[in-house]
PDB file of N, CA and C in Angstrom:
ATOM      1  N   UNK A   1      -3.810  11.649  78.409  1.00  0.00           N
ATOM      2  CA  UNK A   1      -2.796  12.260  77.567  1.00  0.00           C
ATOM      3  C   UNK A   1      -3.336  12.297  76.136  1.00  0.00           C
ATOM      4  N   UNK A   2      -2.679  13.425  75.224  1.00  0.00           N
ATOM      5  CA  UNK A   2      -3.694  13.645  74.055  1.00  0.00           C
ATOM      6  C   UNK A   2      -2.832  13.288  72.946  1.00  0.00           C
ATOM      7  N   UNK A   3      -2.786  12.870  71.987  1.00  0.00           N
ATOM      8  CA  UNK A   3      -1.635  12.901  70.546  1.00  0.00           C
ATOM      9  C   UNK A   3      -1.957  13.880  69.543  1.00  0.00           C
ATOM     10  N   UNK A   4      -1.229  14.774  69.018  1.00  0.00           N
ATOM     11  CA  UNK A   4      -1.348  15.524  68.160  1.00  0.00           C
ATOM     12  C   UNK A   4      -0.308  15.311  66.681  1.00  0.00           C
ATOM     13  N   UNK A   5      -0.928  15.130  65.675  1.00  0.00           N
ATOM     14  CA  UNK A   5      -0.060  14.393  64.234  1.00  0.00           C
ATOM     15  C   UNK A   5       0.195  15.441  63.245  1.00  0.00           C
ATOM     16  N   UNK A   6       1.598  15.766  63.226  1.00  0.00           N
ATOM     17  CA  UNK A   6       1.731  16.704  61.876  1.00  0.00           C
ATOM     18  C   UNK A   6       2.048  16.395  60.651  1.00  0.00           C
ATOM     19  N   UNK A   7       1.666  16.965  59.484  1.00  0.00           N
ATOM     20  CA  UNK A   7       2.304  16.752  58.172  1.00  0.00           C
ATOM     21  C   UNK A   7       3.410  17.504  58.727  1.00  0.00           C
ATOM     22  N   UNK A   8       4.680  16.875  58.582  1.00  0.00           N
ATOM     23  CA  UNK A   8       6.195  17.796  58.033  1.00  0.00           C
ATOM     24  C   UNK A   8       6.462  17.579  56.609  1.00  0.00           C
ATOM     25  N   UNK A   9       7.091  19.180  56.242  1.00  0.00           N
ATOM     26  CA  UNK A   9       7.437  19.103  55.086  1.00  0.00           C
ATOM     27  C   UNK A   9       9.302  18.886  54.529  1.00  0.00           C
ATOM     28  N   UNK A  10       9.588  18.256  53.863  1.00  0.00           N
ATOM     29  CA  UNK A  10      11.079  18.616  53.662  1.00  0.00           C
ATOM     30  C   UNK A  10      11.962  17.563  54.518  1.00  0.00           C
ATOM     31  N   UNK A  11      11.704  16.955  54.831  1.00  0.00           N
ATOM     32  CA  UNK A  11      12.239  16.115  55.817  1.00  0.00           C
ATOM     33  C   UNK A  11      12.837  14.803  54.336  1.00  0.00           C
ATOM     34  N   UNK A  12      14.227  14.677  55.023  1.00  0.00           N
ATOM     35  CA  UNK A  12      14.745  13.983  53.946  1.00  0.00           C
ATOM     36  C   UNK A  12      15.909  12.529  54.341  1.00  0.00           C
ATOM     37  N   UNK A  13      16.025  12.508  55.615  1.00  0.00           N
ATOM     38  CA  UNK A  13      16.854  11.829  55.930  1.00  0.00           C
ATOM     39  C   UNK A  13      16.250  11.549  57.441  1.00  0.00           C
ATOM     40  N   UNK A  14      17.184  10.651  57.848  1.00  0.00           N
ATOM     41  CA  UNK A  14      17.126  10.333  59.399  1.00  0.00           C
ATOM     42  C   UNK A  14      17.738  11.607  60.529  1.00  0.00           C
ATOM     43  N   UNK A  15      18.350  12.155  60.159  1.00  0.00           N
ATOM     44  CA  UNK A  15      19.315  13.487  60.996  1.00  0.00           C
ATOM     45  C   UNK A  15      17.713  14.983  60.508  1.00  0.00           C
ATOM     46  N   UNK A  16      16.969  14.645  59.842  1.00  0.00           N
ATOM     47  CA  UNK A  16      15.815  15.568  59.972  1.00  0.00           C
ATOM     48  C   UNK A  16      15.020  14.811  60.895  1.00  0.00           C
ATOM     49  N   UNK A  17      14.570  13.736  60.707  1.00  0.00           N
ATOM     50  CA  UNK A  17      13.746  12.894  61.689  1.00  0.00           C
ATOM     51  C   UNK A  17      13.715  13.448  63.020  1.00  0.00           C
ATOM     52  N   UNK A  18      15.153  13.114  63.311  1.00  0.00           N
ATOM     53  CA  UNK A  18      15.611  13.592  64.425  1.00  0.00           C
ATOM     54  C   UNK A  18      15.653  15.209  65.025  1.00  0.00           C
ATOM     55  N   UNK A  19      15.884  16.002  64.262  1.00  0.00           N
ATOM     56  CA  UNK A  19      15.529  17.667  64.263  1.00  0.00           C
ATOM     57  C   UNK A  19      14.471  17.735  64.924  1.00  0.00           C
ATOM     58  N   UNK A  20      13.299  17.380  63.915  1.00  0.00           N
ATOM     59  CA  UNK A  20      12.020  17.586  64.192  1.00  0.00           C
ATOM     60  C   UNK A  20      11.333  16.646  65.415  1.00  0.00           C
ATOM     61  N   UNK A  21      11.915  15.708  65.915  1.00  0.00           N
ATOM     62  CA  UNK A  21      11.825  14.876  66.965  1.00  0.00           C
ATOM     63  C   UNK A  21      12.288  15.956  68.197  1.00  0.00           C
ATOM     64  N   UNK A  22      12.964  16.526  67.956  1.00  0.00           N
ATOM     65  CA  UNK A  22      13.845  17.651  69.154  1.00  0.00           C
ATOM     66  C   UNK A  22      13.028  18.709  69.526  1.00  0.00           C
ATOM     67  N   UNK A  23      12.966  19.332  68.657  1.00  0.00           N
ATOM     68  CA  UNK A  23      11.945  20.615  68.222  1.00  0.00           C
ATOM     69  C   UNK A  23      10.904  20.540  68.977  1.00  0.00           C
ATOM     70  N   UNK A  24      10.243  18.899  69.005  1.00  0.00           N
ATOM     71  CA  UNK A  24       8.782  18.270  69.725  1.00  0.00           C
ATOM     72  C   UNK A  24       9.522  18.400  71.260  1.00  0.00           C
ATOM     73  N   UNK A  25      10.217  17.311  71.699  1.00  0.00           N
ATOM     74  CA  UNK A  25      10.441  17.288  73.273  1.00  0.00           C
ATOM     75  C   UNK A  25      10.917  18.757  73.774  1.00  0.00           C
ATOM     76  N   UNK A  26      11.439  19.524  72.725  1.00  0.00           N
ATOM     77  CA  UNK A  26      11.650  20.989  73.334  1.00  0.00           C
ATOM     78  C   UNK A  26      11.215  21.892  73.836  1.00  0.00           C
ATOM     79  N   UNK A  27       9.310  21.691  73.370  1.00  0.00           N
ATOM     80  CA  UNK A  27       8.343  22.065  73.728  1.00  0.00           C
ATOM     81  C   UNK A  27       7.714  21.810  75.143  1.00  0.00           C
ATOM     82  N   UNK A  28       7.511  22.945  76.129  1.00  0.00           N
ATOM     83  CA  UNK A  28       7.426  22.375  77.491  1.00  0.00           C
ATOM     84  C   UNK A  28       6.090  21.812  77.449  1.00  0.00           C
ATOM     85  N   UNK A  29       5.809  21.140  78.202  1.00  0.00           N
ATOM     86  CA  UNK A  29       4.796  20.355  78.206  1.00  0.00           C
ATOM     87  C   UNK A  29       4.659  18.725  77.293  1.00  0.00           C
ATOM     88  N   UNK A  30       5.325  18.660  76.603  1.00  0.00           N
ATOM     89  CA  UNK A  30       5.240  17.458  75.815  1.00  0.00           C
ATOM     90  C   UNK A  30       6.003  16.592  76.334  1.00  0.00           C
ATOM     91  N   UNK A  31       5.736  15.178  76.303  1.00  0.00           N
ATOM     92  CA  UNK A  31       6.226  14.274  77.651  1.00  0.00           C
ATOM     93  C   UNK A  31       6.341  13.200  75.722  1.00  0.00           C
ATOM     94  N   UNK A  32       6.576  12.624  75.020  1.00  0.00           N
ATOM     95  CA  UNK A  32       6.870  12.185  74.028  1.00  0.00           C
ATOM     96  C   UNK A  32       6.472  12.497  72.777  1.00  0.00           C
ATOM     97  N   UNK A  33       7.701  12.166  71.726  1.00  0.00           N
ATOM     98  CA  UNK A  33       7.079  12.773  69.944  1.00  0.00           C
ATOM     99  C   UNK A  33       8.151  10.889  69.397  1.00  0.00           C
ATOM    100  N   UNK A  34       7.354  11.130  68.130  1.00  0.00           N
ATOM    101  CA  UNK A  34       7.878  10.120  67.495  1.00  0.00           C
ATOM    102  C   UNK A  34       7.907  10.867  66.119  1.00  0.00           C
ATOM    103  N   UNK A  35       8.716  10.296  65.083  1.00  0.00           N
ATOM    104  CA  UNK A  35       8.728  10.960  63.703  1.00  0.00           C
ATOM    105  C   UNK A  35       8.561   9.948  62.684  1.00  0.00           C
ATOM    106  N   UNK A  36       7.884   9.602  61.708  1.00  0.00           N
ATOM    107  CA  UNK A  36       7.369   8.793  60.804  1.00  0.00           C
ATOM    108  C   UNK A  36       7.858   9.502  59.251  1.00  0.00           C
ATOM    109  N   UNK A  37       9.418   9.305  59.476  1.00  0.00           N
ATOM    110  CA  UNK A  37      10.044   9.185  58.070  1.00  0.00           C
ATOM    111  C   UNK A  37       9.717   9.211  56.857  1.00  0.00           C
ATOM    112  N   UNK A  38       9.102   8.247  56.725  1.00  0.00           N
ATOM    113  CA  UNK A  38       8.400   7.559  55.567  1.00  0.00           C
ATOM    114  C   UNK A  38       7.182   8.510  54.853  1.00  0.00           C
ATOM    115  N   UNK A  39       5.976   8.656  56.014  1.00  0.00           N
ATOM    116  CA  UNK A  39       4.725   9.189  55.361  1.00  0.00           C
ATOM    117  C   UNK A  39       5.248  10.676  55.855  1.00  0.00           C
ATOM    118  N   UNK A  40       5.937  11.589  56.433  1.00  0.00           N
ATOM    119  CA  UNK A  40       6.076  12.544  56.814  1.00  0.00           C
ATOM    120  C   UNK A  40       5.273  13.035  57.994  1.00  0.00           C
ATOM    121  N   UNK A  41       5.311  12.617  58.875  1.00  0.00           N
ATOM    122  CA  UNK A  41       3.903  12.663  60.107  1.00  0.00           C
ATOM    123  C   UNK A  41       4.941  12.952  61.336  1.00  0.00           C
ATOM    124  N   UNK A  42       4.541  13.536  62.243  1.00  0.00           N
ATOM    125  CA  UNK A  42       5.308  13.556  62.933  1.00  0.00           C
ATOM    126  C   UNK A  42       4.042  13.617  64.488  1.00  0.00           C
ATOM    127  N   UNK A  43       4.425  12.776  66.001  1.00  0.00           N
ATOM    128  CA  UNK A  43       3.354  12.934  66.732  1.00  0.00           C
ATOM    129  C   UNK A  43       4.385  13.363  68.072  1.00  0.00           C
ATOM    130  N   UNK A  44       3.594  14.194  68.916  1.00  0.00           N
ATOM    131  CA  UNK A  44       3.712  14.158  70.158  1.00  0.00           C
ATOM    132  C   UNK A  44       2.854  13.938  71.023  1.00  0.00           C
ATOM    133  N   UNK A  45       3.458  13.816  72.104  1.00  0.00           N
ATOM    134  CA  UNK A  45       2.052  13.282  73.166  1.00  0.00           C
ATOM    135  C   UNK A  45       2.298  14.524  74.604  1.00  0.00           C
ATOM    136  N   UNK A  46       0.839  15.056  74.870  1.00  0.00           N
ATOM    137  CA  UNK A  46       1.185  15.691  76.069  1.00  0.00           C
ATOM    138  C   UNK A  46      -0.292  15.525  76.591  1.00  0.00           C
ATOM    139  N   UNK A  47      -0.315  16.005  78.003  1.00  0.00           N
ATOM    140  CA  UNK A  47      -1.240  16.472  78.552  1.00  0.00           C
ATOM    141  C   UNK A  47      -2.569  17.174  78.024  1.00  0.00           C
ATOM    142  N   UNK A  48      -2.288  18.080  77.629  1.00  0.00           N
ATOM    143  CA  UNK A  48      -3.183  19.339  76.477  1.00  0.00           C
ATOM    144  C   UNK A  48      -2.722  19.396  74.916  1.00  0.00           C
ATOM    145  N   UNK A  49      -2.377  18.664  74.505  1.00  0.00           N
ATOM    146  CA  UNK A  49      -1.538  18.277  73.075  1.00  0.00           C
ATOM    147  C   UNK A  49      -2.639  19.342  72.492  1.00  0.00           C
ATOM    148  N   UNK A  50      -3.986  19.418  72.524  1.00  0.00           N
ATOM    149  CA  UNK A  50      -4.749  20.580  71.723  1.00  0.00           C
ATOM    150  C   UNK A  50      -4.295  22.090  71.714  1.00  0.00           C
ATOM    151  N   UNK A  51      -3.644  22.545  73.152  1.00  0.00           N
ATOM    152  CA  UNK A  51      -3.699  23.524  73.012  1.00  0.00           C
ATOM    153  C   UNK A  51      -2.138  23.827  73.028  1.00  0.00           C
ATOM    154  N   UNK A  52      -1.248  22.642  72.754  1.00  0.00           N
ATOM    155  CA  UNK A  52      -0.190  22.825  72.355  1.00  0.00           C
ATOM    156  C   UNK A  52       0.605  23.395  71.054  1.00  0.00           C
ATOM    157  N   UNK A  53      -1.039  22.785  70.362  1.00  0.00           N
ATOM    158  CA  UNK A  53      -0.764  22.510  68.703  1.00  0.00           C
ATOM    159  C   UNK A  53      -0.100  23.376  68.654  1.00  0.00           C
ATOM    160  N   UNK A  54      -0.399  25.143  68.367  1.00  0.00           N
ATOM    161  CA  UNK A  54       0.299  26.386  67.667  1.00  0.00           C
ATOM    162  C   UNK A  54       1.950  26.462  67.752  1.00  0.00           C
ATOM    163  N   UNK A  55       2.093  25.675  69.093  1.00  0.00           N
ATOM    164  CA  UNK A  55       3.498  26.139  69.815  1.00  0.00           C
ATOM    165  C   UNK A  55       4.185  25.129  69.175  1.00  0.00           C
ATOM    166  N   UNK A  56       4.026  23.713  68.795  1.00  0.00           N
ATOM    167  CA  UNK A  56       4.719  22.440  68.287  1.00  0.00           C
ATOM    168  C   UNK A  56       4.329  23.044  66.761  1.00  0.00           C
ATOM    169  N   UNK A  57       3.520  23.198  65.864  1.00  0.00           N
ATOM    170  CA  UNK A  57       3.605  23.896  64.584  1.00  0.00           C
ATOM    171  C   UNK A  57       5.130  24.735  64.745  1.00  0.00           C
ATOM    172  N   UNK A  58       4.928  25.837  65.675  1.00  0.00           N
ATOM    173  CA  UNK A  58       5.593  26.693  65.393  1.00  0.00           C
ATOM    174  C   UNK A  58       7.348  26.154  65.626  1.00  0.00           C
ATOM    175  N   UNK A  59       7.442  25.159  66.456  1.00  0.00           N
ATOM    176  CA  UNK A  59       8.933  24.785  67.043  1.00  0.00           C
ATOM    177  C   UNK A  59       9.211  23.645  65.869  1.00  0.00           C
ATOM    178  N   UNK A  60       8.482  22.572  65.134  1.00  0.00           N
ATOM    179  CA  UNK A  60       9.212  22.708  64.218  1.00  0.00           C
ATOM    180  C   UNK A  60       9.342  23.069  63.068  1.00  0.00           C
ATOM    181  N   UNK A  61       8.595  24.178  62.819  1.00  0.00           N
ATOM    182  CA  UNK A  61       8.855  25.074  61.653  1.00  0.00           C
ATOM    183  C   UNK A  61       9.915  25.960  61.679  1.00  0.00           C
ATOM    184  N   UNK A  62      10.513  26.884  62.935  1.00  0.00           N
ATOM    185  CA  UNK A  62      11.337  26.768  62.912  1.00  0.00           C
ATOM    186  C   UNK A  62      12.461  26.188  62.802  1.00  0.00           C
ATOM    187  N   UNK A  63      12.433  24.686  63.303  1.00  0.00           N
ATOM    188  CA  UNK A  63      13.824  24.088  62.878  1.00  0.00           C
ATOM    189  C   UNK A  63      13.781  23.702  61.501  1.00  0.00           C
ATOM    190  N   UNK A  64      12.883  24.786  60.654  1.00  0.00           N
ATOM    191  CA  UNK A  64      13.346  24.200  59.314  1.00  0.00           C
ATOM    192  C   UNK A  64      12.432  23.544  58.454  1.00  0.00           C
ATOM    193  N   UNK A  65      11.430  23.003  59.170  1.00  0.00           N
ATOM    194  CA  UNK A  65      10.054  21.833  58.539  1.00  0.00           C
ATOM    195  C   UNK A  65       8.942  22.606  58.537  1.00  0.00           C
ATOM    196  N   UNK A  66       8.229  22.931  57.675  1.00  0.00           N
ATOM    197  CA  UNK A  66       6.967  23.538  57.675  1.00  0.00           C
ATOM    198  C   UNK A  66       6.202  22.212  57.826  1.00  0.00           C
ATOM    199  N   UNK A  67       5.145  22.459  59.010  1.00  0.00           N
ATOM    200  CA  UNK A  67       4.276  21.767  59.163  1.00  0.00           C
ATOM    201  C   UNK A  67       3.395  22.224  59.326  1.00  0.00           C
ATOM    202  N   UNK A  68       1.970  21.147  59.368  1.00  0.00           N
ATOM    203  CA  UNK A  68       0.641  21.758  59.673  1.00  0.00           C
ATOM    204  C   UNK A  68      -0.065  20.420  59.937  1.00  0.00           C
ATOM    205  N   UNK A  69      -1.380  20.659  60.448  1.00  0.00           N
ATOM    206  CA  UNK A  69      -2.011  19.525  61.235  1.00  0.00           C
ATOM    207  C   UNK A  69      -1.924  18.992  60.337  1.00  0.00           C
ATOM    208  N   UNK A  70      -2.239  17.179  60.666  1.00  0.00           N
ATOM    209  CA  UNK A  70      -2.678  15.886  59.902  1.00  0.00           C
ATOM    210  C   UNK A  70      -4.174  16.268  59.385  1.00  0.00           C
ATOM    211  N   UNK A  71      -4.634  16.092  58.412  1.00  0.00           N
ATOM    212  CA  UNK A  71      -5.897  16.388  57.629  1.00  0.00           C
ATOM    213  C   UNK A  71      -6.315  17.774  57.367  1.00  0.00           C
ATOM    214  N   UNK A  72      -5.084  18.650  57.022  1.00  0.00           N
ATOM    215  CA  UNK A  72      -5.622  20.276  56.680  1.00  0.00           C
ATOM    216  C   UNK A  72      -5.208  19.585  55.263  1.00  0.00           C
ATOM    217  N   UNK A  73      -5.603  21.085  54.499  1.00  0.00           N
ATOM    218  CA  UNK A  73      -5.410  20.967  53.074  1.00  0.00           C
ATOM    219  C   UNK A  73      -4.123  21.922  52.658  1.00  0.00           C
ATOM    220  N   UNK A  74      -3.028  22.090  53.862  1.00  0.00           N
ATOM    221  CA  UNK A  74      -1.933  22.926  53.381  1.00  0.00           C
ATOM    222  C   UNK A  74      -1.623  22.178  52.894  1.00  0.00           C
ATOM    223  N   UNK A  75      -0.568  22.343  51.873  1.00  0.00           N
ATOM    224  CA  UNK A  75       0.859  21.940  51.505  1.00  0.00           C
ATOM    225  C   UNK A  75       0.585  20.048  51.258  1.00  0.00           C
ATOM    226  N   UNK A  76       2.208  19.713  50.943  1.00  0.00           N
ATOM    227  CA  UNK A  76       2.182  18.213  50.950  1.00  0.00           C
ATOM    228  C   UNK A  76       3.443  17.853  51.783  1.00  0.00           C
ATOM    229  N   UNK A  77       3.080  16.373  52.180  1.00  0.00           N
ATOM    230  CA  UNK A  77       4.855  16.585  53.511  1.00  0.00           C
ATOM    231  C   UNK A  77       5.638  16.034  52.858  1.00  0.00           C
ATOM    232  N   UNK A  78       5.871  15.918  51.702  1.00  0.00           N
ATOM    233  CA  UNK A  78       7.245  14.868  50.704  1.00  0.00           C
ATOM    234  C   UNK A  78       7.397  16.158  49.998  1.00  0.00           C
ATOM    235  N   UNK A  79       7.626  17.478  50.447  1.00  0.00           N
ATOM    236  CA  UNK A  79       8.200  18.780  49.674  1.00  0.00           C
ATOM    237  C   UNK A  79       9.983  18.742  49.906  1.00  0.00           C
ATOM    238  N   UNK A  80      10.811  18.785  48.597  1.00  0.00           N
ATOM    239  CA  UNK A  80      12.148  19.051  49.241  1.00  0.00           C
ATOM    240  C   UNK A  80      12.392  20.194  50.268  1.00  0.00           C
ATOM    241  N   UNK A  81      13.926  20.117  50.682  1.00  0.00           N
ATOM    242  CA  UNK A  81      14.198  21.528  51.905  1.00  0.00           C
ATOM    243  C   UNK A  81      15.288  20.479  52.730  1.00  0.00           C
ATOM    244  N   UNK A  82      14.776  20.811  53.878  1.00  0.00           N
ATOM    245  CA  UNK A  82      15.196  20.255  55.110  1.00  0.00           C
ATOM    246  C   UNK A  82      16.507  20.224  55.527  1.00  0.00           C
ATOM    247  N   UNK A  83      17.241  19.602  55.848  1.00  0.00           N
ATOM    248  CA  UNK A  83      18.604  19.463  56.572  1.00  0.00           C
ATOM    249  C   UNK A  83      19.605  18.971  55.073  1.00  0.00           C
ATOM    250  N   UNK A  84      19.261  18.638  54.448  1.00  0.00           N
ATOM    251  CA  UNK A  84      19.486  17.859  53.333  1.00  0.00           C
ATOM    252  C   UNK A  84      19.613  18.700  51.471  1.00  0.00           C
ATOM    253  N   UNK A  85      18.462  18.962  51.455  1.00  0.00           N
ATOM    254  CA  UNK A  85      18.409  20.090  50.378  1.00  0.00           C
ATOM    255  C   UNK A  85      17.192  19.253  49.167  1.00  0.00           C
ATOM    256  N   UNK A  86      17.291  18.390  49.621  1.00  0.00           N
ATOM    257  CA  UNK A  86      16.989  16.905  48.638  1.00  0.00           C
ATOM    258  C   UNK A  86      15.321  17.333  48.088  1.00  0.00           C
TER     259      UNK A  86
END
């Protein structure tokens, strides 16, 4: 099984945590995600987690979180937004 780690952006509370925790298991193929509050990281775990990446980018960016892999040079993940506004 593979782990794949995102920067999320905008994430401001525990009820985003959770969004973006959803967004992950919503994705077929992904068998667990965890969300790391704090540093803005967010992981899931699947089978092919590599060739998942585009589809978990894309599910929780839609719910709201722009993300992008752990070690690109987009963005920063402590950007306001999110469920919150903060």
């Amino acid at each position: 099984m593979e782990q794949i780690e995102l920067n999320v952006a905008g994430m401001t509370c525990g009820g985003c945590a959770s969004r973006v925790k959803q967004a992950l298991l919503d994705v077929p193929g992904v068998h667990s995600a965890e969300v790391d509050l704090t540093n803005g990281v967010a992981r899931a775990r699947a089978d092919n987690a590599r060739a998942l990446q585009p589809a978990l980018i894309q599910a929780v960016t839609e719910a709201g979180y722009p993300a992008t892999p752990v070690g690109s040079s987009a963005g920063s993940p402590r950007t306001g937004g999110g469920c919150c506004g903060h």
